[in-house]
PDB file of N, CA and C in Angstrom:
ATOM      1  N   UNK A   1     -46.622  84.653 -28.014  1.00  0.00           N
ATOM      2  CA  UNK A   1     -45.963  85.620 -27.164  1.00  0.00           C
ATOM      3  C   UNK A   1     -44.965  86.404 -28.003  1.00  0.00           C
ATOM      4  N   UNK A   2     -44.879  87.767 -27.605  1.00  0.00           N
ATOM      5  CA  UNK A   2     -43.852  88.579 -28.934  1.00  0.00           C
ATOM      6  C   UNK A   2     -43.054  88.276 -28.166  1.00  0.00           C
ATOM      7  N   UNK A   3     -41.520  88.030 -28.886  1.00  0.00           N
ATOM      8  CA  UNK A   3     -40.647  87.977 -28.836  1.00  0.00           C
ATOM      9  C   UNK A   3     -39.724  89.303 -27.969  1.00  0.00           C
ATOM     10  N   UNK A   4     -40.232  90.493 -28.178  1.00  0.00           N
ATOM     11  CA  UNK A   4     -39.402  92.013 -28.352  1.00  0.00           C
ATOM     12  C   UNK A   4     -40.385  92.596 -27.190  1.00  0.00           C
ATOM     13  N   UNK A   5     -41.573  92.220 -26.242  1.00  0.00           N
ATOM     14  CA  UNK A   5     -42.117  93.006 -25.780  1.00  0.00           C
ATOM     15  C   UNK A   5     -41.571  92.770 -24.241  1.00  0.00           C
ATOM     16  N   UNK A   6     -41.494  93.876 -23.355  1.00  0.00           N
ATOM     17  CA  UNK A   6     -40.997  93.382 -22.074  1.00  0.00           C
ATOM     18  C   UNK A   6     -42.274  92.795 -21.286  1.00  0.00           C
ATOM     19  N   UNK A   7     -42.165  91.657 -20.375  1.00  0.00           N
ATOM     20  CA  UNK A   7     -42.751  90.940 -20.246  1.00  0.00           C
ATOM     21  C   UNK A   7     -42.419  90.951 -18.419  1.00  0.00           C
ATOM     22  N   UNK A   8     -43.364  91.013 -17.601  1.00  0.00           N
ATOM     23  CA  UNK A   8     -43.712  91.081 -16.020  1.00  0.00           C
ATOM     24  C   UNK A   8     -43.158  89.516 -15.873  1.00  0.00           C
ATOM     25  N   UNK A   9     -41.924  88.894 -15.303  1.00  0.00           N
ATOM     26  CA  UNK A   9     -41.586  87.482 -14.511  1.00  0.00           C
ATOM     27  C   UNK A   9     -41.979  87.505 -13.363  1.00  0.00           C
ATOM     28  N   UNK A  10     -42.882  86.185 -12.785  1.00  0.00           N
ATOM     29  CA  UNK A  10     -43.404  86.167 -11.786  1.00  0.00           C
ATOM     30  C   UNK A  10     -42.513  84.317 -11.363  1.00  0.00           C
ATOM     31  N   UNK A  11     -41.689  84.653 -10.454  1.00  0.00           N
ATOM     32  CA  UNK A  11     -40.797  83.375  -9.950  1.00  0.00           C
ATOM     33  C   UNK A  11     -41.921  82.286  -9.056  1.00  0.00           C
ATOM     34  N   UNK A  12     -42.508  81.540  -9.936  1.00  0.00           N
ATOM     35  CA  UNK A  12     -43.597  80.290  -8.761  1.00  0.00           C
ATOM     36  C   UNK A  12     -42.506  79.218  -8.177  1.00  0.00           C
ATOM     37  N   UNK A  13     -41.632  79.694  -8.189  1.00  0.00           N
ATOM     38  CA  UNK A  13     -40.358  78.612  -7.293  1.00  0.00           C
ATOM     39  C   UNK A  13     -40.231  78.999  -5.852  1.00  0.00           C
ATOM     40  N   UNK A  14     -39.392  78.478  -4.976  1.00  0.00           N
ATOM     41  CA  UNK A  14     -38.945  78.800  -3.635  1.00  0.00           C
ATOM     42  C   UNK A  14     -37.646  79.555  -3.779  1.00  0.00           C
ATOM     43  N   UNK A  15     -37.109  79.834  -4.601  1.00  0.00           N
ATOM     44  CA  UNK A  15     -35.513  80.089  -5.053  1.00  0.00           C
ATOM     45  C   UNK A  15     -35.385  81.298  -5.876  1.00  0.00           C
ATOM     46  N   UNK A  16     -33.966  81.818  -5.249  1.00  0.00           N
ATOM     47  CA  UNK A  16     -33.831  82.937  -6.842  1.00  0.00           C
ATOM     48  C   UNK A  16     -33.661  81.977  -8.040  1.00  0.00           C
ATOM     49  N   UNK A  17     -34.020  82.782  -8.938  1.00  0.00           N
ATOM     50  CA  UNK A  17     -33.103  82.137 -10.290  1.00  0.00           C
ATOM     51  C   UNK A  17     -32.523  82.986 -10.625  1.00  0.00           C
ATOM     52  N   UNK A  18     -30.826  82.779 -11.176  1.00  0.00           N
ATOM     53  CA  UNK A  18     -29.881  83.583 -11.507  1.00  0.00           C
ATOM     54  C   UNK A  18     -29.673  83.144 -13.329  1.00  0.00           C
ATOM     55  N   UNK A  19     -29.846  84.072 -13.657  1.00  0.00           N
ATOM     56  CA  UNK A  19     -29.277  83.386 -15.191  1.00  0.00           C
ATOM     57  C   UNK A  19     -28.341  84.947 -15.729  1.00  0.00           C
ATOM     58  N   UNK A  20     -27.498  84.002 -16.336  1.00  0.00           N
ATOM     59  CA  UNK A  20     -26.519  84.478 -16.851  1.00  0.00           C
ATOM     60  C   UNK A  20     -26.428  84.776 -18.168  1.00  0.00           C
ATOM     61  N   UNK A  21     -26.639  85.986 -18.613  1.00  0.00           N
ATOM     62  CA  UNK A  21     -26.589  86.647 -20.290  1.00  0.00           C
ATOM     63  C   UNK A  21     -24.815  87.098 -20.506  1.00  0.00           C
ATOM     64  N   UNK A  22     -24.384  86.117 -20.867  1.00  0.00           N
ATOM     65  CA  UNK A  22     -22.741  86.665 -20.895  1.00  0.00           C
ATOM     66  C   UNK A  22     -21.945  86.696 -19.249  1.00  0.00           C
ATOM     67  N   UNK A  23     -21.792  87.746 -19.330  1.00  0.00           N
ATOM     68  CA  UNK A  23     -20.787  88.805 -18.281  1.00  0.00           C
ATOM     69  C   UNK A  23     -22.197  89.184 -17.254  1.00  0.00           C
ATOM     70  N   UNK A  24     -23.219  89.256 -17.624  1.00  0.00           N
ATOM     71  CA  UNK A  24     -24.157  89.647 -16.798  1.00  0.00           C
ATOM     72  C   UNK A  24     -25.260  89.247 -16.036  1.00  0.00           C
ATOM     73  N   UNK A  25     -25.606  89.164 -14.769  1.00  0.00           N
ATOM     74  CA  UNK A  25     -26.367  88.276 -13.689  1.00  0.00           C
ATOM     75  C   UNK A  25     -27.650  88.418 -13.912  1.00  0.00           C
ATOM     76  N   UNK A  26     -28.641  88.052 -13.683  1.00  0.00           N
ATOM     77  CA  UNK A  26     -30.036  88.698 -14.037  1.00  0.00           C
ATOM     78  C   UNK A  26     -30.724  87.767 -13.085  1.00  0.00           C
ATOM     79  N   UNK A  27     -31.101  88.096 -11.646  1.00  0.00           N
ATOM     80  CA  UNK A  27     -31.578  87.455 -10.621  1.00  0.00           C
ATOM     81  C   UNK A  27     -33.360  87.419 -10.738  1.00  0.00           C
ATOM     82  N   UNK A  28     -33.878  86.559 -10.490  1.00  0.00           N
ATOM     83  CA  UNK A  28     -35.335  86.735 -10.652  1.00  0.00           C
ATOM     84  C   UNK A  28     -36.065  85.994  -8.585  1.00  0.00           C
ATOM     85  N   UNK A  29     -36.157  87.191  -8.246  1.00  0.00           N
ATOM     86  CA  UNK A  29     -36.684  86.539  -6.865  1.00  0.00           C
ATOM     87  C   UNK A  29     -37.899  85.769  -6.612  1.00  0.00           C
ATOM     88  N   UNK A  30     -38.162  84.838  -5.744  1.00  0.00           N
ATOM     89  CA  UNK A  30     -39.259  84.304  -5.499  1.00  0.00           C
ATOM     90  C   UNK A  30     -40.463  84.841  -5.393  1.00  0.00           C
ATOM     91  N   UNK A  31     -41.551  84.729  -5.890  1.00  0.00           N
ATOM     92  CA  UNK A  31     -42.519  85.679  -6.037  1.00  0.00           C
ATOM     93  C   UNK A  31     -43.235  85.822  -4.522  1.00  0.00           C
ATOM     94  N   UNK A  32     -43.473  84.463  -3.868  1.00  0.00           N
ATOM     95  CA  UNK A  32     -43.609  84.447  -2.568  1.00  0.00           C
ATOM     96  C   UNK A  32     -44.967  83.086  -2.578  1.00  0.00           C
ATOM     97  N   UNK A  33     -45.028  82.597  -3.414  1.00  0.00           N
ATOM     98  CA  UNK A  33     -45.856  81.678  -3.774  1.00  0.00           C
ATOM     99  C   UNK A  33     -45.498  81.115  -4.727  1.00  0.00           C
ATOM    100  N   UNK A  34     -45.813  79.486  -4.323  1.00  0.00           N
ATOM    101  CA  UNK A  34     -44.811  78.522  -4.858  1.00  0.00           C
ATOM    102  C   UNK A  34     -45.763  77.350  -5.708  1.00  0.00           C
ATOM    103  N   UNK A  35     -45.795  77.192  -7.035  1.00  0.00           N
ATOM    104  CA  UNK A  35     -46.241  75.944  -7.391  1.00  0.00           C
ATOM    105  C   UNK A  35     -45.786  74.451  -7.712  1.00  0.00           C
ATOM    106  N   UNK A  36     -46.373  73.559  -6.607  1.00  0.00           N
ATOM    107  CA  UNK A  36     -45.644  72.632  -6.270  1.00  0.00           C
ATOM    108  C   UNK A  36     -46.492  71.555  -7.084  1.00  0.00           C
ATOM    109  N   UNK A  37     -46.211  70.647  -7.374  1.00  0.00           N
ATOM    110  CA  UNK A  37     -46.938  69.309  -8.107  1.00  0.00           C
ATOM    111  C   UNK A  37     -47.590  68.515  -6.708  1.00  0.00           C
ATOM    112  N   UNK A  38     -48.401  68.117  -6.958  1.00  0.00           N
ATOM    113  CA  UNK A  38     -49.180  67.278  -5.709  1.00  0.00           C
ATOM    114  C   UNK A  38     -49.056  65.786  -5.979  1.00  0.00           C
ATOM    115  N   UNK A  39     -48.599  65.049  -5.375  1.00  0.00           N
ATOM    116  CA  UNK A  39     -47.739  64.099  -5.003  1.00  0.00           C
ATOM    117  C   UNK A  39     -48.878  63.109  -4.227  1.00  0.00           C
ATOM    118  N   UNK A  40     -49.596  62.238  -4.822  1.00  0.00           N
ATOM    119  CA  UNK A  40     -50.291  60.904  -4.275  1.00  0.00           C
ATOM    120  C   UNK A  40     -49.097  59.309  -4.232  1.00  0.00           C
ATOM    121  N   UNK A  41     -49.172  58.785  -3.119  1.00  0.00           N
ATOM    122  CA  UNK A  41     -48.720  57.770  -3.362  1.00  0.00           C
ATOM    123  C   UNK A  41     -49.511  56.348  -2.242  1.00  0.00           C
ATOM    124  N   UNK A  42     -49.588  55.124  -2.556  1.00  0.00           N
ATOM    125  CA  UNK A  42     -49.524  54.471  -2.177  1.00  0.00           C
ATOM    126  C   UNK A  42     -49.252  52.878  -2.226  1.00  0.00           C
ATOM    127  N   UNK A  43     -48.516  52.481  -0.908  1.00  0.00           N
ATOM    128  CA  UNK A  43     -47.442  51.461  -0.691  1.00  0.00           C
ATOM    129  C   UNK A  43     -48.188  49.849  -1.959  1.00  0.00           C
ATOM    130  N   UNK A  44     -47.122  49.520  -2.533  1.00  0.00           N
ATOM    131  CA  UNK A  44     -47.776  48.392  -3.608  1.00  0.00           C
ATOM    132  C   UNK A  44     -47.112  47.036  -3.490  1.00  0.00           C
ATOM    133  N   UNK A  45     -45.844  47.422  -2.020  1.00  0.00           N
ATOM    134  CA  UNK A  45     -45.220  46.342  -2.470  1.00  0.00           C
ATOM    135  C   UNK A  45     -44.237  46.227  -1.325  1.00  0.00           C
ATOM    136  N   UNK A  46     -43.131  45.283  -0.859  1.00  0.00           N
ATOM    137  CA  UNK A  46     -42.030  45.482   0.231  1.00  0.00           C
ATOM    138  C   UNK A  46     -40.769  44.848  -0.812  1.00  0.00           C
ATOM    139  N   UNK A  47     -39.701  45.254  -0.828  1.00  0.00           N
ATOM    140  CA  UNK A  47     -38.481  44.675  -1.136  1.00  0.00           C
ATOM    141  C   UNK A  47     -37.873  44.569   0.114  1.00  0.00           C
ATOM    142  N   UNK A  48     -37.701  43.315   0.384  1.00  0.00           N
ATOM    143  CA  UNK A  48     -36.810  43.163   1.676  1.00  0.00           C
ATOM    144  C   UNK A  48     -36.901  43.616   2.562  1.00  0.00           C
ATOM    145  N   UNK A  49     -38.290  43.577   3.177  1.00  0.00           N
ATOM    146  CA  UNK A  49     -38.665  45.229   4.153  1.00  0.00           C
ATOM    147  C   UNK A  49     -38.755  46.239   3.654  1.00  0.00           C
ATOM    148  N   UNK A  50     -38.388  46.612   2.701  1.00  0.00           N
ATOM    149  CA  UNK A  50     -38.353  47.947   2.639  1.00  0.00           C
ATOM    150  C   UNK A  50     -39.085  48.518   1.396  1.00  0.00           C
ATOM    151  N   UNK A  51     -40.389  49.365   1.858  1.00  0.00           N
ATOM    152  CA  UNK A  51     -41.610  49.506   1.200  1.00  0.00           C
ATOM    153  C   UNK A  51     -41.809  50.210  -0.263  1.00  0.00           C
ATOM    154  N   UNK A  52     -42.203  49.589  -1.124  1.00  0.00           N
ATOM    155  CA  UNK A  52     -42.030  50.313  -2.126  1.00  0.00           C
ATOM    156  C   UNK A  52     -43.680  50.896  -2.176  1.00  0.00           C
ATOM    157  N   UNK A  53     -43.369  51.977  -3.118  1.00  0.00           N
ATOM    158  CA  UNK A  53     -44.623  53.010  -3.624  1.00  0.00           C
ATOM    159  C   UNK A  53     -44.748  53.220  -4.845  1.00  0.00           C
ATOM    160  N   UNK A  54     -46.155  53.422  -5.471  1.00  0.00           N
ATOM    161  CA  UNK A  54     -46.078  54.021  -6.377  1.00  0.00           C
ATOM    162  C   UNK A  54     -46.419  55.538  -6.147  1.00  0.00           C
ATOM    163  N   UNK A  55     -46.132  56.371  -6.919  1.00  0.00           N
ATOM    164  CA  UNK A  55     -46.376  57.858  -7.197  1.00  0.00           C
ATOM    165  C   UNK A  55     -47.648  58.073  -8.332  1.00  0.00           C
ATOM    166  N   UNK A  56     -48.253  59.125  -8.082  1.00  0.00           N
ATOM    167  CA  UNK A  56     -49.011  59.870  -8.953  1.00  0.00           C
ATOM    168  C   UNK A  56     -48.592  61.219  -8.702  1.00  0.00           C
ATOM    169  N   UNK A  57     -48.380  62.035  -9.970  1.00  0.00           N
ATOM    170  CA  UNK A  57     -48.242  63.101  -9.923  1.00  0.00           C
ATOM    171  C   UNK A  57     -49.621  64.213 -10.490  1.00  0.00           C
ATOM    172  N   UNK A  58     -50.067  64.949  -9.252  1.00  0.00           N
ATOM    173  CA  UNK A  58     -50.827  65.736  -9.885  1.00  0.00           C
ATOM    174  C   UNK A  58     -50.375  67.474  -9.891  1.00  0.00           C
ATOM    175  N   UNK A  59     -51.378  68.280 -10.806  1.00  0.00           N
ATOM    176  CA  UNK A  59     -50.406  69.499 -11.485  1.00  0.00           C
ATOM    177  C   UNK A  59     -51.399  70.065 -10.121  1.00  0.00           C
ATOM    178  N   UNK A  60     -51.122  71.107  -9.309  1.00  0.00           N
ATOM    179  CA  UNK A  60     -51.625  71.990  -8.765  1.00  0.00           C
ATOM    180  C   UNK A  60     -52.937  72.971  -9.748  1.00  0.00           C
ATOM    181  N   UNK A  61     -53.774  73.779  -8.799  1.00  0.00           N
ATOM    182  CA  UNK A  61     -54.150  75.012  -9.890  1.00  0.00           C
ATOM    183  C   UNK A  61     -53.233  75.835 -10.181  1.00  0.00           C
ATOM    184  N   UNK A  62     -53.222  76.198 -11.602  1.00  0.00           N
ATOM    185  CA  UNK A  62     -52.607  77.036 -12.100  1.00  0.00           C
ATOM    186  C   UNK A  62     -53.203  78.588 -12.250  1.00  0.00           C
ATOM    187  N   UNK A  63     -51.716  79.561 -12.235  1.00  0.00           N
ATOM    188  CA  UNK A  63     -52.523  80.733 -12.088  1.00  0.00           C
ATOM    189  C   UNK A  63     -52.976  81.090 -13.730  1.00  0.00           C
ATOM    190  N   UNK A  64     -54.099  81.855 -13.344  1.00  0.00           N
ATOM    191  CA  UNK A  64     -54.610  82.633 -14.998  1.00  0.00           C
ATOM    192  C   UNK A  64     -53.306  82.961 -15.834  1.00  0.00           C
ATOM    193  N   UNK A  65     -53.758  82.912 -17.004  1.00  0.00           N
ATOM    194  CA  UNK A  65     -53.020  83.749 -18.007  1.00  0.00           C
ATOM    195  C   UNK A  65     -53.168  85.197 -17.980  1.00  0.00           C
ATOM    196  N   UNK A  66     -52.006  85.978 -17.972  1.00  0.00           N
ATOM    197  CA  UNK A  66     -52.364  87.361 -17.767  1.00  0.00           C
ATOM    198  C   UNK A  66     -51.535  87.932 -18.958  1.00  0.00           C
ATOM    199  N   UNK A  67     -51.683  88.519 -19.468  1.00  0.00           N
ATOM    200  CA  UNK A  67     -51.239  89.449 -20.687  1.00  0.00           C
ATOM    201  C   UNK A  67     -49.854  90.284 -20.230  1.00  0.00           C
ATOM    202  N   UNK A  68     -48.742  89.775 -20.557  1.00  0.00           N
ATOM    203  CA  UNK A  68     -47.698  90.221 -20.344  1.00  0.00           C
ATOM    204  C   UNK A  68     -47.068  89.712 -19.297  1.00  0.00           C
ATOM    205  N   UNK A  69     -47.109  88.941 -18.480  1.00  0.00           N
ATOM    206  CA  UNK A  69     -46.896  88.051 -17.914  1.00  0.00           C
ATOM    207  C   UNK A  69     -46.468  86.620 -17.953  1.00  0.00           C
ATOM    208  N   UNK A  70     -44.902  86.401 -17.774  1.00  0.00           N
ATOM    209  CA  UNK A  70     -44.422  85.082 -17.571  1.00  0.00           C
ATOM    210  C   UNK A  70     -44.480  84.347 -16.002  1.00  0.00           C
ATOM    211  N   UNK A  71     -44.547  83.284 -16.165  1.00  0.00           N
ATOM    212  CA  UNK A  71     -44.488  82.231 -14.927  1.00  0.00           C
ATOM    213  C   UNK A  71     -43.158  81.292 -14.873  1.00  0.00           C
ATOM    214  N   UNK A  72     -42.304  81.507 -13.924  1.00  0.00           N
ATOM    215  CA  UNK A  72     -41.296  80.381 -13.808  1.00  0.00           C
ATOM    216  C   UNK A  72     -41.860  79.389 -12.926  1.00  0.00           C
ATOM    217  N   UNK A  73     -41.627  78.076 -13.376  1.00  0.00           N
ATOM    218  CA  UNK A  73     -41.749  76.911 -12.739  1.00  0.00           C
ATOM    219  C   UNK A  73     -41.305  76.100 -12.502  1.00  0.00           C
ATOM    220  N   UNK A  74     -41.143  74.689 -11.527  1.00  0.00           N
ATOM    221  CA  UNK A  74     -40.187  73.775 -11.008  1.00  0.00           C
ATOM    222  C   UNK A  74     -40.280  72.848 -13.076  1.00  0.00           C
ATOM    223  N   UNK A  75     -39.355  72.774 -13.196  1.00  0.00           N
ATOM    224  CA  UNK A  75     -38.983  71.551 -14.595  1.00  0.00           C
ATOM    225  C   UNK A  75     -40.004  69.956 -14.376  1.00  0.00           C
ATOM    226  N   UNK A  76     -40.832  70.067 -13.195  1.00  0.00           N
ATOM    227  CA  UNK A  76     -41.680  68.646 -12.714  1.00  0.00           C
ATOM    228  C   UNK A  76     -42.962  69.586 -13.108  1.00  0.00           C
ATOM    229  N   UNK A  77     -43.199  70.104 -12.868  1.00  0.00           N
ATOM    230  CA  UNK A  77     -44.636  71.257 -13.579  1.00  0.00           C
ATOM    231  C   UNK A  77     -44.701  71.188 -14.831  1.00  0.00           C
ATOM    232  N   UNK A  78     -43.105  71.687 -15.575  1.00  0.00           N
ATOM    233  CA  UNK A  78     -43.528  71.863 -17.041  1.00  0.00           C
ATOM    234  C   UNK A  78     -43.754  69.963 -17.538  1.00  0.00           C
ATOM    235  N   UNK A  79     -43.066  69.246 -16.923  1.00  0.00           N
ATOM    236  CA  UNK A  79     -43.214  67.543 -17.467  1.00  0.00           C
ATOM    237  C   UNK A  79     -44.703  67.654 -17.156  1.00  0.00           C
ATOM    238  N   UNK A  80     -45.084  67.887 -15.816  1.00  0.00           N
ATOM    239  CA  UNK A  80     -46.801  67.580 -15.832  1.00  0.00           C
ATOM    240  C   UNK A  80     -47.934  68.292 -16.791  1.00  0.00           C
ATOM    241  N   UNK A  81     -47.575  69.308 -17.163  1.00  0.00           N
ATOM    242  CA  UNK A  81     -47.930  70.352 -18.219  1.00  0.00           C
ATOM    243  C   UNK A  81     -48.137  69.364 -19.292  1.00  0.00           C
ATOM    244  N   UNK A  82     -46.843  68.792 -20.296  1.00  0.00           N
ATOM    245  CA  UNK A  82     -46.866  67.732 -20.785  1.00  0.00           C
ATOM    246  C   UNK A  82     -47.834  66.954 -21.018  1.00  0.00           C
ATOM    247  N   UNK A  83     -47.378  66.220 -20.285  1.00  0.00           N
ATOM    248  CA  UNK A  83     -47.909  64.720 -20.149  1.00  0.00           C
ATOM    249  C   UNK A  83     -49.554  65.003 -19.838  1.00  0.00           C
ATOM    250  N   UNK A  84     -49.742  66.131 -19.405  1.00  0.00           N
ATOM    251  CA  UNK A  84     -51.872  66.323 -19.643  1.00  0.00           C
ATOM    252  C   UNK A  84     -52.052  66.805 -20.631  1.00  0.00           C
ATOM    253  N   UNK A  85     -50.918  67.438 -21.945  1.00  0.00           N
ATOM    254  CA  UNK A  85     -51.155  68.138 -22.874  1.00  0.00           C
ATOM    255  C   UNK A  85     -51.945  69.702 -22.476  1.00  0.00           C
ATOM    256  N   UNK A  86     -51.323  70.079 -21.612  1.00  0.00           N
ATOM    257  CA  UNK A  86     -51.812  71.222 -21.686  1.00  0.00           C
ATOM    258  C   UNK A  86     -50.377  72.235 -21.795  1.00  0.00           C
ATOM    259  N   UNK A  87     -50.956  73.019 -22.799  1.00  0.00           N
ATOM    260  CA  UNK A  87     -49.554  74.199 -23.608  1.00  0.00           C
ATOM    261  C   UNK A  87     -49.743  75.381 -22.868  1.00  0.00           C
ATOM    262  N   UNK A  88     -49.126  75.785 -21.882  1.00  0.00           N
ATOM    263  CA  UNK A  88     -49.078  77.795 -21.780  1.00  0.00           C
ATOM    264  C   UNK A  88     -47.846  78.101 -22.012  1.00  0.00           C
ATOM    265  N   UNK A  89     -47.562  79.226 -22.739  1.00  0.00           N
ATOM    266  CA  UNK A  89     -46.669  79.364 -23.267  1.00  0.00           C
ATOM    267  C   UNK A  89     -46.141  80.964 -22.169  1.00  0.00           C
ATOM    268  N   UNK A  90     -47.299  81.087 -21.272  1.00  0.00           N
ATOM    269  CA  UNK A  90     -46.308  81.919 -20.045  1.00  0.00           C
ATOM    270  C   UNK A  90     -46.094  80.942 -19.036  1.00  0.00           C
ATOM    271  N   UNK A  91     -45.451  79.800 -19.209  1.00  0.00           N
ATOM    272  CA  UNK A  91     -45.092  79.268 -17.972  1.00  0.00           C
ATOM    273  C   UNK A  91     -43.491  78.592 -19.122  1.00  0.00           C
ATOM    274  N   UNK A  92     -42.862  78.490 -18.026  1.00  0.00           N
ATOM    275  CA  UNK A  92     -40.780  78.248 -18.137  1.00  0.00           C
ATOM    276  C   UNK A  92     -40.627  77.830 -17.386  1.00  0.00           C
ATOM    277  N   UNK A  93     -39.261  76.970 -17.258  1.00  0.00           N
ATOM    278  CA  UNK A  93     -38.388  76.675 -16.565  1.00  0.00           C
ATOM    279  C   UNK A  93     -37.031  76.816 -16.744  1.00  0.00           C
ATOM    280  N   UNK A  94     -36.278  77.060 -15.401  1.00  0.00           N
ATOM    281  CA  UNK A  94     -34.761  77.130 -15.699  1.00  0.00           C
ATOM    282  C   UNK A  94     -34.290  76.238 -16.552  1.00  0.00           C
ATOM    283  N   UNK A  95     -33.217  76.452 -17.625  1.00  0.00           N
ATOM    284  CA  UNK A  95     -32.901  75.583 -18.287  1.00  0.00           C
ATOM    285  C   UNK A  95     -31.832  74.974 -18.130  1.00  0.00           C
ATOM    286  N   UNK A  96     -31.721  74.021 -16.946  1.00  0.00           N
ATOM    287  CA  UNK A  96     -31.192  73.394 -15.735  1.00  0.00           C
ATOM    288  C   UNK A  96     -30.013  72.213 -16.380  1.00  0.00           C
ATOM    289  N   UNK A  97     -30.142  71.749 -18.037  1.00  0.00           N
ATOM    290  CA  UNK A  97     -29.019  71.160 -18.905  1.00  0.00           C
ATOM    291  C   UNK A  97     -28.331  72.102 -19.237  1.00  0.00           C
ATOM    292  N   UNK A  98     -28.258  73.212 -19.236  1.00  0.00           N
ATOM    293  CA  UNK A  98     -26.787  74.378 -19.684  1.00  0.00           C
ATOM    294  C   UNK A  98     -26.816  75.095 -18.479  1.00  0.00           C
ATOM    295  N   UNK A  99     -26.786  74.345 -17.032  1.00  0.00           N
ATOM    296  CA  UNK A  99     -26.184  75.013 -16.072  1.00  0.00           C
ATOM    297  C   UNK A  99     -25.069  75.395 -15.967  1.00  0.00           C
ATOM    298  N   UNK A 100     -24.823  76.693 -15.169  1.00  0.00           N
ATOM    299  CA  UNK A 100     -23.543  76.920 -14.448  1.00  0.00           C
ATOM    300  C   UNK A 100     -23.502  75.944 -12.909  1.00  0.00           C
ATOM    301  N   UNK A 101     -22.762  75.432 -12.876  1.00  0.00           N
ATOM    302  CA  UNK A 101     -22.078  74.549 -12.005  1.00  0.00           C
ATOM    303  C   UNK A 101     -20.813  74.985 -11.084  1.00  0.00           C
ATOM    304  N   UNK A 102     -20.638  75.287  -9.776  1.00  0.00           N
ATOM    305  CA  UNK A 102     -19.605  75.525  -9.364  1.00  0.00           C
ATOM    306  C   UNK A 102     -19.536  74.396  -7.638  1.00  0.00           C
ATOM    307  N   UNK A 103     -18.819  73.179  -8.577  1.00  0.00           N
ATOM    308  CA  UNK A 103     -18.320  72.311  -7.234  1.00  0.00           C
ATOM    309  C   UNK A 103     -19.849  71.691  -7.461  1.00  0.00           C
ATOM    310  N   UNK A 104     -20.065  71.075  -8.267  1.00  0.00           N
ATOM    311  CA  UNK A 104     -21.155  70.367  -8.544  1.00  0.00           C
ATOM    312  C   UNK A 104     -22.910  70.695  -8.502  1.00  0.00           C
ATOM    313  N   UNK A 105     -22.670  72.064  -7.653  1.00  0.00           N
ATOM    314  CA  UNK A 105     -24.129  73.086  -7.407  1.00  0.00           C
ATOM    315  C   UNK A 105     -23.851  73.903  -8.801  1.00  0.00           C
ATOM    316  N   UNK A 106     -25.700  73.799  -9.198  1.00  0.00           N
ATOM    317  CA  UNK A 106     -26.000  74.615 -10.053  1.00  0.00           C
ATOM    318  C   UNK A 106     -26.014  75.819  -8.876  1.00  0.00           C
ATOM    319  N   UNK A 107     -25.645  77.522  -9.568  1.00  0.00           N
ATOM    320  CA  UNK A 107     -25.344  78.850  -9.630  1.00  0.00           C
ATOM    321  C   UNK A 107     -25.790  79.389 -10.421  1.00  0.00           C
ATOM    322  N   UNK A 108     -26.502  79.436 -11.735  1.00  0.00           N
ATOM    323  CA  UNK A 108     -27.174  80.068 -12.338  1.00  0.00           C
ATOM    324  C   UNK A 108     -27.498  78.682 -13.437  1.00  0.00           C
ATOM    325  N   UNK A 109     -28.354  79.743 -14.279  1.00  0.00           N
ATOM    326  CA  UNK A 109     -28.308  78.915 -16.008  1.00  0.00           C
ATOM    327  C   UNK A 109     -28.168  80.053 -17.005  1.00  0.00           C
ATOM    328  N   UNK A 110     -28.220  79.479 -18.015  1.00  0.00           N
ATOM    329  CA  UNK A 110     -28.008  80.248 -19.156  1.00  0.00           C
ATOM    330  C   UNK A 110     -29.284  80.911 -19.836  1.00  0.00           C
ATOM    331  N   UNK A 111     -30.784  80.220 -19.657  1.00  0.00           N
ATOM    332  CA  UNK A 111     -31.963  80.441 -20.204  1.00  0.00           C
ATOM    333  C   UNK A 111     -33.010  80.104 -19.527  1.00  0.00           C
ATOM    334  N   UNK A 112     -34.002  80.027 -20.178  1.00  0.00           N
ATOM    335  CA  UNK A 112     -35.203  79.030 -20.039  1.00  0.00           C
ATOM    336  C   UNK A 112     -35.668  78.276 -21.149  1.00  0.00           C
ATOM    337  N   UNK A 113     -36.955  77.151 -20.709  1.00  0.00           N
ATOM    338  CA  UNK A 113     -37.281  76.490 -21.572  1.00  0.00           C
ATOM    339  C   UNK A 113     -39.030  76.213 -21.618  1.00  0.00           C
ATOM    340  N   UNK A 114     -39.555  76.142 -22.103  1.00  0.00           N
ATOM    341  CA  UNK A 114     -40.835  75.684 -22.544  1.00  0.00           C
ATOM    342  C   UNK A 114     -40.951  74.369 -22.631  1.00  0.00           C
ATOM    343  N   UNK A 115     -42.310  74.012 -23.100  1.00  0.00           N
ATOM    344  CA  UNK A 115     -43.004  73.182 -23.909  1.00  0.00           C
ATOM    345  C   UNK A 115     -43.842  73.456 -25.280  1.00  0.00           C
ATOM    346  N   UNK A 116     -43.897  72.306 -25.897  1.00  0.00           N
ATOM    347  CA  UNK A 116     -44.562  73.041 -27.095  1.00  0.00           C
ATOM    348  C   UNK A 116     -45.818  71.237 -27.320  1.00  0.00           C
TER     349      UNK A 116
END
């Protein structure tokens, strides 16, 4: 991906993302479609009554690669991305460890982040 070329953000979250370049806000709205991780579980066990589960996490379909085009995504997408070894390098996430914080709510971040 060039570095210098302007690039179409398409938000696959439910949320703005606000990130902060300095002094300046840079809001990215929800695109209106959301990619969520698909979530299998079933019960393996009781502690004291109270039921334990295991989880499987599966990645949703993903949209095409489009030429000039970035994808923001939930930070549980890019781990599932991961962990199947699969690399796109138009998909990000807020980079949710150098948040802005006000009264313990993240308010913006500072970047994004990949996988490699």
């Amino acid at each position: 991906m060039e570095k210098s070329k302007k690039l179409r953000i398409v938000n696959l979250t439910p949320h703005n993302i606000d990130v902060f370049l300095g002094e300046k806000k840079v809001t990215i709205p929800p695109s209106g479609i959301v990619l969520r991780a698909v979530m299998e579980k079933e019960k393996i066990n009781e502690v004291n009554g109270i039921p334990v589960y295991v989880v499987r996490y599966k990645l949703p379909e993903l949209p095409p690669k489009k030429e000039g085009v970035i994808y923001i995504v939930s930070s549980v997408i890019m781990l599932l991305l991961k962990a199947y070894g699969i690399h796109r390098d138009d998909m990000m996430a807020p980079d949710t460890n150098s948040a802005i914080r006000v009264n313990g709510k993240i308010i913006g971040v500072r970047g994004l982040i990949t996988t490699r």
